[in-house]
Protein backbone atom coordinates (compact mmCIF):
# COMPACT_ATOMS: atom_id res chain seq x y z
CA UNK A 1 0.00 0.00 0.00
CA UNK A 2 0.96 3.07 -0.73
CA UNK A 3 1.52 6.33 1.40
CA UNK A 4 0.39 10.18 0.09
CA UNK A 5 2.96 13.10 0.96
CA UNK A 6 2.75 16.56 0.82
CA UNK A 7 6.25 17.23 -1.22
CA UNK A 8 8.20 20.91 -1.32
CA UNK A 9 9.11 21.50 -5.25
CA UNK A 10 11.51 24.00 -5.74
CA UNK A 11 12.09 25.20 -9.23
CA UNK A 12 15.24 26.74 -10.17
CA UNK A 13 14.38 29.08 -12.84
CA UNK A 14 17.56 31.10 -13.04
CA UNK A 15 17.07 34.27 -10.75
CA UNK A 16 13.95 33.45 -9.53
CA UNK A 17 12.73 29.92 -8.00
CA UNK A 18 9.14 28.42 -8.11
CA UNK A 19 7.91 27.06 -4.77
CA UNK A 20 5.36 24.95 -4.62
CA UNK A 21 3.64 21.38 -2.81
CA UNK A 22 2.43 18.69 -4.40
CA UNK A 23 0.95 15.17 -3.46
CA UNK A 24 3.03 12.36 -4.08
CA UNK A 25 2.82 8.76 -3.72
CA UNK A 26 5.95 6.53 -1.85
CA UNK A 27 6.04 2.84 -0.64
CA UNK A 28 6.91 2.79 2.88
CA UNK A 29 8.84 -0.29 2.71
CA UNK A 30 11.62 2.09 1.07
CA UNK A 31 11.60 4.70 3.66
CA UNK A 32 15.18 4.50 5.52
CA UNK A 33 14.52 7.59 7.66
CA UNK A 34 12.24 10.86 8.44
CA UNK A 35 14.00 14.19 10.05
CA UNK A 36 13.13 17.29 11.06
CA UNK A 37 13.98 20.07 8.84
CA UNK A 38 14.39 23.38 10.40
CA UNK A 39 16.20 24.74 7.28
CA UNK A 40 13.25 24.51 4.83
CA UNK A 41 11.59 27.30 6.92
CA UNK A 42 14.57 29.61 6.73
CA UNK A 43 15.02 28.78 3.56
CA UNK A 44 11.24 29.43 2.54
CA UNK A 45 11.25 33.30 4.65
CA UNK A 46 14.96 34.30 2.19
CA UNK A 47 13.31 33.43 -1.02
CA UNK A 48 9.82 35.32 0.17
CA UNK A 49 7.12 32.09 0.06
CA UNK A 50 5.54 33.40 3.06
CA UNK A 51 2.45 31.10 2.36
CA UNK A 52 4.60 27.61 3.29
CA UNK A 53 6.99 29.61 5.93
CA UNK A 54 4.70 29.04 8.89
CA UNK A 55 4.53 25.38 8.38
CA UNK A 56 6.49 22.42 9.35
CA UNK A 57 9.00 20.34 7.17
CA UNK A 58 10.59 17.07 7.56
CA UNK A 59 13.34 15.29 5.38
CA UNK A 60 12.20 11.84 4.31
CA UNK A 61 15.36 9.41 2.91
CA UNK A 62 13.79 6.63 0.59
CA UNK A 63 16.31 3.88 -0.65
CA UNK A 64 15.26 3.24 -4.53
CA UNK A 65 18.46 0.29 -5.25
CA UNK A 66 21.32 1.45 -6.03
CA UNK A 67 20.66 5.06 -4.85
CA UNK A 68 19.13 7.29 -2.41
CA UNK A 69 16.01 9.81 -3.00
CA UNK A 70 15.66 12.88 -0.50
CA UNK A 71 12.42 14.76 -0.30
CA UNK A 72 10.97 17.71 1.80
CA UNK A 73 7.40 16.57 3.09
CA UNK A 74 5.31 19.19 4.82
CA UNK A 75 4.34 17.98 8.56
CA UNK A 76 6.79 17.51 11.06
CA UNK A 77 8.93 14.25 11.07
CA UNK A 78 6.47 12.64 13.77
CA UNK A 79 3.21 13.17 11.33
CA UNK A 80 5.09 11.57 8.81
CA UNK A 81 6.42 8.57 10.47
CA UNK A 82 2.54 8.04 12.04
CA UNK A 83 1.23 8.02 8.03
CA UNK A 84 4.05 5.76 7.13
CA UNK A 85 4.07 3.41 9.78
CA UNK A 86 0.55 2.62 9.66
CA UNK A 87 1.14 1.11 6.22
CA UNK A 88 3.60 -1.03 7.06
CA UNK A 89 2.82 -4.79 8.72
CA UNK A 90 4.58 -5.50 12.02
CA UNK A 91 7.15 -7.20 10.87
CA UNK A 92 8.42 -4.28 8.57
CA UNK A 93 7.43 -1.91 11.43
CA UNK A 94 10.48 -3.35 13.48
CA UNK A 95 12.87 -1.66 10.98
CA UNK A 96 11.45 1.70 10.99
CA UNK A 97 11.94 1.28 14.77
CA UNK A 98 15.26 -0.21 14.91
């Protein structure tokens, strides 16, 4: 089963950068870890996105192989690991928790 995210998309477009969130779609059983992200809301305030500055961040680390994926999910690193965690059977929950 699959898990919806809220996803930060930042656009480089030269001297000015598109900010936006989207919904995407990740398999929990390739989530390695979930942090909180202080930065994004620094970040957000220097590049004037005002509208996303007031709310919380979290980085999510998803193992896809051979590589490693990072993405900025709005909620806080706690909402995130609830969502994902509830997907996941108890014997896949034991990794999350270590």
């Amino acid at each position: 089963m699959l898990v919806q995210l809220s996803k930060l998309n930042i656009v480089n477009e030269g001297y000015t950068r598109n900010i936006s969130i989207s919904k995407i779609y990740v398999n929990p059983a390739h989530v390695v870890s979930i942090n909180d992200y202080a930065g994004a809301r620094q970040f957000l305030i220097a590049e004037n996105a005002t509208q996303f500055a007031d709310k919380d961040f979290c980085l999510v680390r998803m193992h896809h192989g051979d590589n490693t994926e990072e993405i900025i999910a709005l909620g806080t690193s706690e909402e995130v690991f609830n969502s994902v965690n509830s997907q996941l059977s108890p014997s896949e929950r034991k990794i999350l928790n270590g």
